[in-house]
Protein backbone atom coordinates (compact mmCIF):
# COMPACT_ATOMS: atom_id res chain seq x y z
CA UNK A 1 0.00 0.00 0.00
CA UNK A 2 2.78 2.26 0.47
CA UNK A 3 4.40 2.06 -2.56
CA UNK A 4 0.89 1.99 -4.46
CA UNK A 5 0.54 5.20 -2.52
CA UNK A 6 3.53 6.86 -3.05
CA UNK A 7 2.98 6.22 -6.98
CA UNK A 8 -0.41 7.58 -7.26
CA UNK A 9 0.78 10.99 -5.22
CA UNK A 10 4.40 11.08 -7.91
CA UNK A 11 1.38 10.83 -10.40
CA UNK A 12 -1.02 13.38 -9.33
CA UNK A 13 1.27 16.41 -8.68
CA UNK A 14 4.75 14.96 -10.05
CA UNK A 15 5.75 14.69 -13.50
CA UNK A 16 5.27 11.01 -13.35
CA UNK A 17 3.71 8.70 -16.06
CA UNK A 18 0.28 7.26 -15.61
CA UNK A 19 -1.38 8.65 -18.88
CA UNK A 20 -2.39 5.10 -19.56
CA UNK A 21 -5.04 5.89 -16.60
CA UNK A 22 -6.56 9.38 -18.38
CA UNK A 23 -9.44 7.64 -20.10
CA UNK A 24 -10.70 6.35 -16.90
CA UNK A 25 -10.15 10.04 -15.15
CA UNK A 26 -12.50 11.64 -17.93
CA UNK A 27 -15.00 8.41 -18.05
CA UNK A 28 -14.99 9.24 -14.01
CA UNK A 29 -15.23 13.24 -14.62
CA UNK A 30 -18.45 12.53 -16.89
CA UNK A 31 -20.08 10.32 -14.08
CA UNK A 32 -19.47 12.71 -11.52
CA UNK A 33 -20.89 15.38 -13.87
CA UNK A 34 -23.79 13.41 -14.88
CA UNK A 35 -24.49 12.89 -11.38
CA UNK A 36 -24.22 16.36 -9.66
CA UNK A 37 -27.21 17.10 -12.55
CA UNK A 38 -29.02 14.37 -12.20
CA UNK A 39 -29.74 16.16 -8.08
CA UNK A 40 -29.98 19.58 -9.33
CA UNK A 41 -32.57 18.61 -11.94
CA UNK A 42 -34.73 16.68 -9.89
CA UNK A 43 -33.74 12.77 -11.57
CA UNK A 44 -32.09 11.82 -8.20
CA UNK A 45 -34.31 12.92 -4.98
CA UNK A 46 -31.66 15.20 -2.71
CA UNK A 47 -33.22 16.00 1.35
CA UNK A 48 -33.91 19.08 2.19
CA UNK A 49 -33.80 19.66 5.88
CA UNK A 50 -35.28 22.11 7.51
CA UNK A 51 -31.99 24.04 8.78
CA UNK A 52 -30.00 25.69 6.82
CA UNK A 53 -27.06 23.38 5.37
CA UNK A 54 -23.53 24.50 4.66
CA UNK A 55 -21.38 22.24 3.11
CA UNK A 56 -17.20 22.82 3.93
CA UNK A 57 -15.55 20.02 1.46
CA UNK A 58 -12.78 20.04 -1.28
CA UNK A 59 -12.52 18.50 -4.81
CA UNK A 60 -9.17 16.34 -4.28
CA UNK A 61 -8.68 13.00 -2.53
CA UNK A 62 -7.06 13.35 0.85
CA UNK A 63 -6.59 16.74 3.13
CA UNK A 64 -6.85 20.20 2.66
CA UNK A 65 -7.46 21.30 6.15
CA UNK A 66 -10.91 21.13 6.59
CA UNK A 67 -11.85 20.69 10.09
CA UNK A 68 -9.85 23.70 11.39
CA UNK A 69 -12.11 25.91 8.90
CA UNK A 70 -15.12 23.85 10.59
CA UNK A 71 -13.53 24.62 14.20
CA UNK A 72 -13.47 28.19 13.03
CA UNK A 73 -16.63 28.75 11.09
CA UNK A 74 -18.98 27.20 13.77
CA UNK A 75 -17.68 29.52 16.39
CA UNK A 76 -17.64 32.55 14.55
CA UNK A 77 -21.56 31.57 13.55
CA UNK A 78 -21.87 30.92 17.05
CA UNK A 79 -20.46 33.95 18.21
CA UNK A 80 -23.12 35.96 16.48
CA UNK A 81 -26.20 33.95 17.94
CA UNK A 82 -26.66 30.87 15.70
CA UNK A 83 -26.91 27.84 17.50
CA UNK A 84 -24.78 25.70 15.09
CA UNK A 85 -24.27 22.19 14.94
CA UNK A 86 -21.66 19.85 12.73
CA UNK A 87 -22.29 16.53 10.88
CA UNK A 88 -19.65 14.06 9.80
CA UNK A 89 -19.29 11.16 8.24
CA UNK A 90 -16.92 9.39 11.29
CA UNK A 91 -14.60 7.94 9.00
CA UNK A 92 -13.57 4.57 10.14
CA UNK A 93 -15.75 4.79 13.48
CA UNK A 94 -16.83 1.81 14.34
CA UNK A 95 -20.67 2.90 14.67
CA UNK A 96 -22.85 2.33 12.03
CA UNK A 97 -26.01 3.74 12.49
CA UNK A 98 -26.08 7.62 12.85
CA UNK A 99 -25.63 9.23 16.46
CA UNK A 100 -25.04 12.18 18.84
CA UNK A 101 -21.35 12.24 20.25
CA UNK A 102 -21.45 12.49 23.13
CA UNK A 103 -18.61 12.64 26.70
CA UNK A 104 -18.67 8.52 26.46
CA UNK A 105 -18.20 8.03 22.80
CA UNK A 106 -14.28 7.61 21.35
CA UNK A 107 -12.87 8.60 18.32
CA UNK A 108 -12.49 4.41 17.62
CA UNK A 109 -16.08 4.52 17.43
CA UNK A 110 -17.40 7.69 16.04
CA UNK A 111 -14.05 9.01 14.18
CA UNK A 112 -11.07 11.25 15.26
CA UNK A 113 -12.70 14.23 13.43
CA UNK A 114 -16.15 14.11 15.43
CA UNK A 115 -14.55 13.61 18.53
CA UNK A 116 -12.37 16.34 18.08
CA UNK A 117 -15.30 18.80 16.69
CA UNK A 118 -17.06 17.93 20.05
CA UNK A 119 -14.41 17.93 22.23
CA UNK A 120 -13.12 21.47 21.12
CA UNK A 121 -16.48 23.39 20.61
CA UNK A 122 -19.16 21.35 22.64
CA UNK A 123 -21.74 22.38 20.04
CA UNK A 124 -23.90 19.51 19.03
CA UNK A 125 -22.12 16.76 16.64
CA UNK A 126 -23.86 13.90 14.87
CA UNK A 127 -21.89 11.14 12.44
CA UNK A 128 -23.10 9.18 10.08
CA UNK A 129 -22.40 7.42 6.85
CA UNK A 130 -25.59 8.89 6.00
CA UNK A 131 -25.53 12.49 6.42
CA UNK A 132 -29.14 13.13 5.81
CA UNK A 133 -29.96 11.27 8.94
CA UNK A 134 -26.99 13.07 10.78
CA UNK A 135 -28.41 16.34 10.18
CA UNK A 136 -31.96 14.82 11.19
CA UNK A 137 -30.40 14.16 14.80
CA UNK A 138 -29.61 17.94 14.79
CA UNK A 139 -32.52 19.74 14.08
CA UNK A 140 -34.37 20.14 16.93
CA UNK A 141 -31.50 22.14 18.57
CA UNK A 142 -29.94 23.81 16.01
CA UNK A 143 -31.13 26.70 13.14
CA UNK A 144 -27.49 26.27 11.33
CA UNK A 145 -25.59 22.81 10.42
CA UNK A 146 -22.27 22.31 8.97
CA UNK A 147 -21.12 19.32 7.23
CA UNK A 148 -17.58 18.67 7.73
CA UNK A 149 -17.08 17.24 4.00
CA UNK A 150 -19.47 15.73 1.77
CA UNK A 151 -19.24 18.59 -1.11
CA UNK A 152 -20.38 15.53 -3.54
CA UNK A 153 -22.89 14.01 -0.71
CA UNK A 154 -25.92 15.31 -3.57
CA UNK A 155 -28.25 13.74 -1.87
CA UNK A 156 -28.00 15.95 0.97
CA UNK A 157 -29.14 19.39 -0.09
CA UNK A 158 -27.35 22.60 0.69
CA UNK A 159 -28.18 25.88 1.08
CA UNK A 160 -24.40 27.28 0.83
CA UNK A 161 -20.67 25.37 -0.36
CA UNK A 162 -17.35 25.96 0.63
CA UNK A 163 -14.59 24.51 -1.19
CA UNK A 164 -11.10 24.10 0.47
CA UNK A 165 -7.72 23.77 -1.81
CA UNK A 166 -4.52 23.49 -0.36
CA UNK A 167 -2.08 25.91 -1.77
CA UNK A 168 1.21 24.05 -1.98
CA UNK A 169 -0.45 21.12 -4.38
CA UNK A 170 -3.32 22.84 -5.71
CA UNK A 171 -5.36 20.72 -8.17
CA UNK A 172 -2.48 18.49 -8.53
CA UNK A 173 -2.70 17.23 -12.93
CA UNK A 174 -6.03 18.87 -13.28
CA UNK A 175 -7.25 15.59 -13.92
CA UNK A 176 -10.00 13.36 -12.07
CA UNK A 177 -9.49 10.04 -10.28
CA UNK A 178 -8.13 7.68 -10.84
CA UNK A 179 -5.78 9.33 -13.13
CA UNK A 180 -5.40 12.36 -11.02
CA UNK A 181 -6.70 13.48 -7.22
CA UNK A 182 -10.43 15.27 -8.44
CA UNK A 183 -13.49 13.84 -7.16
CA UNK A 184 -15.08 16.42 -9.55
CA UNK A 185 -13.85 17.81 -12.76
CA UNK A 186 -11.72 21.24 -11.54
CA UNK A 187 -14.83 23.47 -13.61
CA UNK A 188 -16.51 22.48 -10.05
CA UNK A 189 -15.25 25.14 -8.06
CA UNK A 190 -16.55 27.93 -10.43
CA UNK A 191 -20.14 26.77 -8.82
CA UNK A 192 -19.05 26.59 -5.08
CA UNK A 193 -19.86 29.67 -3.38
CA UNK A 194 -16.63 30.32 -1.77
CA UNK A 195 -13.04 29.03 -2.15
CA UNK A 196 -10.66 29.04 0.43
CA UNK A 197 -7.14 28.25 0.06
CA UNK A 198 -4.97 26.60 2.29
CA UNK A 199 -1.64 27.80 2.81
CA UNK A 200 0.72 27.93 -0.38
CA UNK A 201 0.45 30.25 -3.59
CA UNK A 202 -3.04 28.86 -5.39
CA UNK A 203 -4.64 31.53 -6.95
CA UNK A 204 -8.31 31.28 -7.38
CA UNK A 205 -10.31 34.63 -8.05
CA UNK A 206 -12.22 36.25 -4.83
CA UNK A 207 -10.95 33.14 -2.78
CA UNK A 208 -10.01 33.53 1.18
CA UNK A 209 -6.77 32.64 2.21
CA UNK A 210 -6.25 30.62 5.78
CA UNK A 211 -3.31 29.90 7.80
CA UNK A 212 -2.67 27.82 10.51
CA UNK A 213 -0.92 29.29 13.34
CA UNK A 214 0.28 27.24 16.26
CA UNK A 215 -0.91 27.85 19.73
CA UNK A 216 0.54 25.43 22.23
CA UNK A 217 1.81 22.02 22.71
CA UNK A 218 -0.61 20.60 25.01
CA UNK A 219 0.58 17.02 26.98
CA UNK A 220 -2.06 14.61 26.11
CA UNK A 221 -1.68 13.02 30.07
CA UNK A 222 -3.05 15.91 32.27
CA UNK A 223 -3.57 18.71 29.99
CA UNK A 224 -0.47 21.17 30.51
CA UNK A 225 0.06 23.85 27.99
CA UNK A 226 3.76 24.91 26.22
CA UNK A 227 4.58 27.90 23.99
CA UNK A 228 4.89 26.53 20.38
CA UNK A 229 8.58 27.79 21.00
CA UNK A 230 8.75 25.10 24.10
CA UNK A 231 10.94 22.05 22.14
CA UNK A 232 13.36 24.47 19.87
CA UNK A 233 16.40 23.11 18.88
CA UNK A 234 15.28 19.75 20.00
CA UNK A 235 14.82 16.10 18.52
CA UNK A 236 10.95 14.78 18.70
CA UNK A 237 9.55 11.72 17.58
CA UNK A 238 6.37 13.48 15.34
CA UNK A 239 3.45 11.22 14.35
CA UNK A 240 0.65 11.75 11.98
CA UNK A 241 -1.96 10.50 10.58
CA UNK A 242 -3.75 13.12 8.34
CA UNK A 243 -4.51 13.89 4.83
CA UNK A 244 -0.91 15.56 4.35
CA UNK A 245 1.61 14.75 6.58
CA UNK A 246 4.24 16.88 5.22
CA UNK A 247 2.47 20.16 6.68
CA UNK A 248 2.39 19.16 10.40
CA UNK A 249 6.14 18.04 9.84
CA UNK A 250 6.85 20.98 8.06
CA UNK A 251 5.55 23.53 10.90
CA UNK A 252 7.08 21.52 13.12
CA UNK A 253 10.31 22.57 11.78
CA UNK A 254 9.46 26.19 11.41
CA UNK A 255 8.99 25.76 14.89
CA UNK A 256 13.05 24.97 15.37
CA UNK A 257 12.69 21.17 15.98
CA UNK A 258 14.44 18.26 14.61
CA UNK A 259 11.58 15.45 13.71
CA UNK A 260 11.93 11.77 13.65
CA UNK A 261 8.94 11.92 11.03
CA UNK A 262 6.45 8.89 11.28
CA UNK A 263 3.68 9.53 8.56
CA UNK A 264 0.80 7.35 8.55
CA UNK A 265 -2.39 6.72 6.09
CA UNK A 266 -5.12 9.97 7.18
CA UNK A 267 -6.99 8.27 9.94
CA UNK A 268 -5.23 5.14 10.73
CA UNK A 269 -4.91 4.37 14.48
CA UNK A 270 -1.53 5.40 16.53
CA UNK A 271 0.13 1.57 17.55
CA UNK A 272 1.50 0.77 20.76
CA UNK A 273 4.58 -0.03 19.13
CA UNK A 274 4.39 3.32 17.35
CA UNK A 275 4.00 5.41 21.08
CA UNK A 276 6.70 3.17 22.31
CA UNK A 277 9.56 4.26 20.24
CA UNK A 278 12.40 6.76 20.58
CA UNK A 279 11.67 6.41 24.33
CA UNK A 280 14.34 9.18 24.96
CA UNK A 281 12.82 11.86 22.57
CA UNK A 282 9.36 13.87 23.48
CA UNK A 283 6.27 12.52 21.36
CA UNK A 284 4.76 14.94 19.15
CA UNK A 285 1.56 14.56 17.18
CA UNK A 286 -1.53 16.74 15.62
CA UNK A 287 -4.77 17.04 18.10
CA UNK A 288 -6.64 14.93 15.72
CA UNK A 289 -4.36 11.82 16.39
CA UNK A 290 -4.40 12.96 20.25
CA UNK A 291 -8.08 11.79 20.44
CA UNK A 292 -7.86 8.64 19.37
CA UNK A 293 -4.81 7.36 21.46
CA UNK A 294 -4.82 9.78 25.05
CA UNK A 295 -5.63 6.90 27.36
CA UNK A 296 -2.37 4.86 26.44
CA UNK A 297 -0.15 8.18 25.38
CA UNK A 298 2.98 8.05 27.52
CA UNK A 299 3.84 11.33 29.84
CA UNK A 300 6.10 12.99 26.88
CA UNK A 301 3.04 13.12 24.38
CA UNK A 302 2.40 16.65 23.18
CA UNK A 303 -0.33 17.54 20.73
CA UNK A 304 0.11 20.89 18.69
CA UNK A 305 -3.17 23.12 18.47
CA UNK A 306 -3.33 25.65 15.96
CA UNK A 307 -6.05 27.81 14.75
CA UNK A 308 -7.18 28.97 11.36
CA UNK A 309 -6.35 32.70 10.58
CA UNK A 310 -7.96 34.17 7.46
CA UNK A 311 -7.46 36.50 4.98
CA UNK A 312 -9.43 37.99 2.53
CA UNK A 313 -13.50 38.78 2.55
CA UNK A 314 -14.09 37.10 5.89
CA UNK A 315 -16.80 39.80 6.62
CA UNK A 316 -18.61 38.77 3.75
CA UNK A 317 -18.24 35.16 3.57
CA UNK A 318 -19.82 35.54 6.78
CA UNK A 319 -22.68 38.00 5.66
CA UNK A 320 -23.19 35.88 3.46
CA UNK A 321 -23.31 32.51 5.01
CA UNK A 322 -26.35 34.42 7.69
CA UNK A 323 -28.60 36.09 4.80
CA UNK A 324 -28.77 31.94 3.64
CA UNK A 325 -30.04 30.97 6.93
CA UNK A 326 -32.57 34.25 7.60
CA UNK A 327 -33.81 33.29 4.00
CA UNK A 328 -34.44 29.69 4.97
CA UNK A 329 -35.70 30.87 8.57
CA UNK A 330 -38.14 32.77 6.60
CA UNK A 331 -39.20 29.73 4.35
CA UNK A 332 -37.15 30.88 1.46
């Protein structure tokens, strides 16, 4: 899987080979095309709920840095009155009918990303494979819900999209899966209503810009807080398991440290044997990977926090994002 893995990403924003694989990318592009129509034009039912729905997703296969725009966007919404809530689809919880998180659930069984939503916002969060009957679970309590992901989810209908693109890799080849890393042909963000980019130098007309800016290291055994500058000039041991890897590693070393980098498929569960080793060097790891393995973390495990910082027309992505939901409170 590794290798296979390595190839496809040398393929999808290298210069590497794999043309032999374009016919399938544009057969896949005209699917996903066909599809997305087939829900706007009535030939597949979508759900409407009765809250306003706004989707935060990204065209390409693997991450772009959407739950820290979730983290954000709910408690900015929040901060001006909405009671907002957050679906997900609890990627590789064990759960398979949709639920509340809750204090007793774990990320094993409702996903790292729902745990984490929960955990840092307390806001109501429901996961499910289907989102419809996520959002169902959250409509009683909230006027506002936020799907973390699920852009091409058509059968859940929206009332506003947000597309995420990380700026160092862009759209990778332009091209749609499997020959490149779209899930929808690149024309796709054209309809979104806004674009933010992640980091990098992707230029996409009217788009937002967000950074993420480290906070603290924060020891994963009883909660004790560091200035990002806390391990400069020092060796660490740095785990993760996210969409890209390369970023956590990367601030890491803006941050002055030395990492023993141990990347790991987006999601996959933190081993014993991986907290076990370089038993002499601190443990370092994102807060998304924290959830999942606190109870067995060893007294040197750190998690970075960091917090999205935008630029650009936050005002009005905002203004925007609250005339949707007074037009649906209205029964537009």
């Amino acid at each position: 899987m590794p290798r296979l893995y390595d190839w496809l990403q040398a393929t999808w924003y290298g210069e590497r080979g794999g043309g032999w694989l374009r016919p399938c990318g544009v057969v896949f592009g005209l699917v996903s095309r066909w599809r997305r129509r087939a829900y706007q034009r009535g030939w597949l039912p979508a759900w409407r709920s009765s809250r306003t729905v706004v989707v935060v997703g990204n065209l390409t296969v693997g991450g772009t840095g959407k739950t820290p725009a979730v983290l954000w966007l709910a408690a900015e919404l929040q901060a001006r009155g909405w009671r907002v809530g957050i679906v997900t689809r609890g990627y590789r919880g064990t759960l398979r009918t949709a639920h509340r998180v809750t204090a007793r659930h774990t990320a094993a069984e409702s996903g790292d990303e729902a745990v984490l939503l929960w955990r840092r916002l307390q806001v109501p969060v429901a996961v499910g494979r289907d989102r419809c009957a996520a959002v169902r679970l959250l409509e009683a309590d909230c006027d506002l819900i936020i799907s973390d992901d699920g852009l091409q989810h058509f059968a859940l209908w929206r009332d506003f999209e947000i597309a995420l693109v990380d700026g160092s890799r862009g759209l990778g080849n332009g091209r749609c899966l499997p020959a490149g890393p779209l899930r929808e042909p690149a024309g796709r963000l054209h309809e979104v209503d806004a674009v933010i980019v992640h980091g990098g130098d992707f230029a996409w007309p009217a788009a937002l810009h967000m950074t993420l800016v480290p906070q603290a290291f924060v020891a994963l055994a009883d909660g004790q807080r560091r200035p990002p500058a806390a391990f400069a000039g020092r060796r660490a041991l740095a785990v993760a398991a996210i969409g890209h890897p390369a970023r956590f590693f990367r601030m890491l070393r803006q941050l002055g440290l030395e990492p023993r980098e141990v990347p790991l498929p987006d999601h996959a569960s933190i081993t014993a044997a991986t907290l076990r080793r370089e038993p002499g060097l601190p443990l370092l790891m994102t807060e998304k990977d924290a959830v999942k393995c606190a109870a067995a973390a060893r007294a040197d495990a750190w998690y970075l926090e960091v917090a999205a910082e935008f630029s650009g027309e936050v005002a009005g992505l905002l203004a925007r994002i609250e005339d949707a939901a007074r037009r649906r409170a209205a029964g537009g």
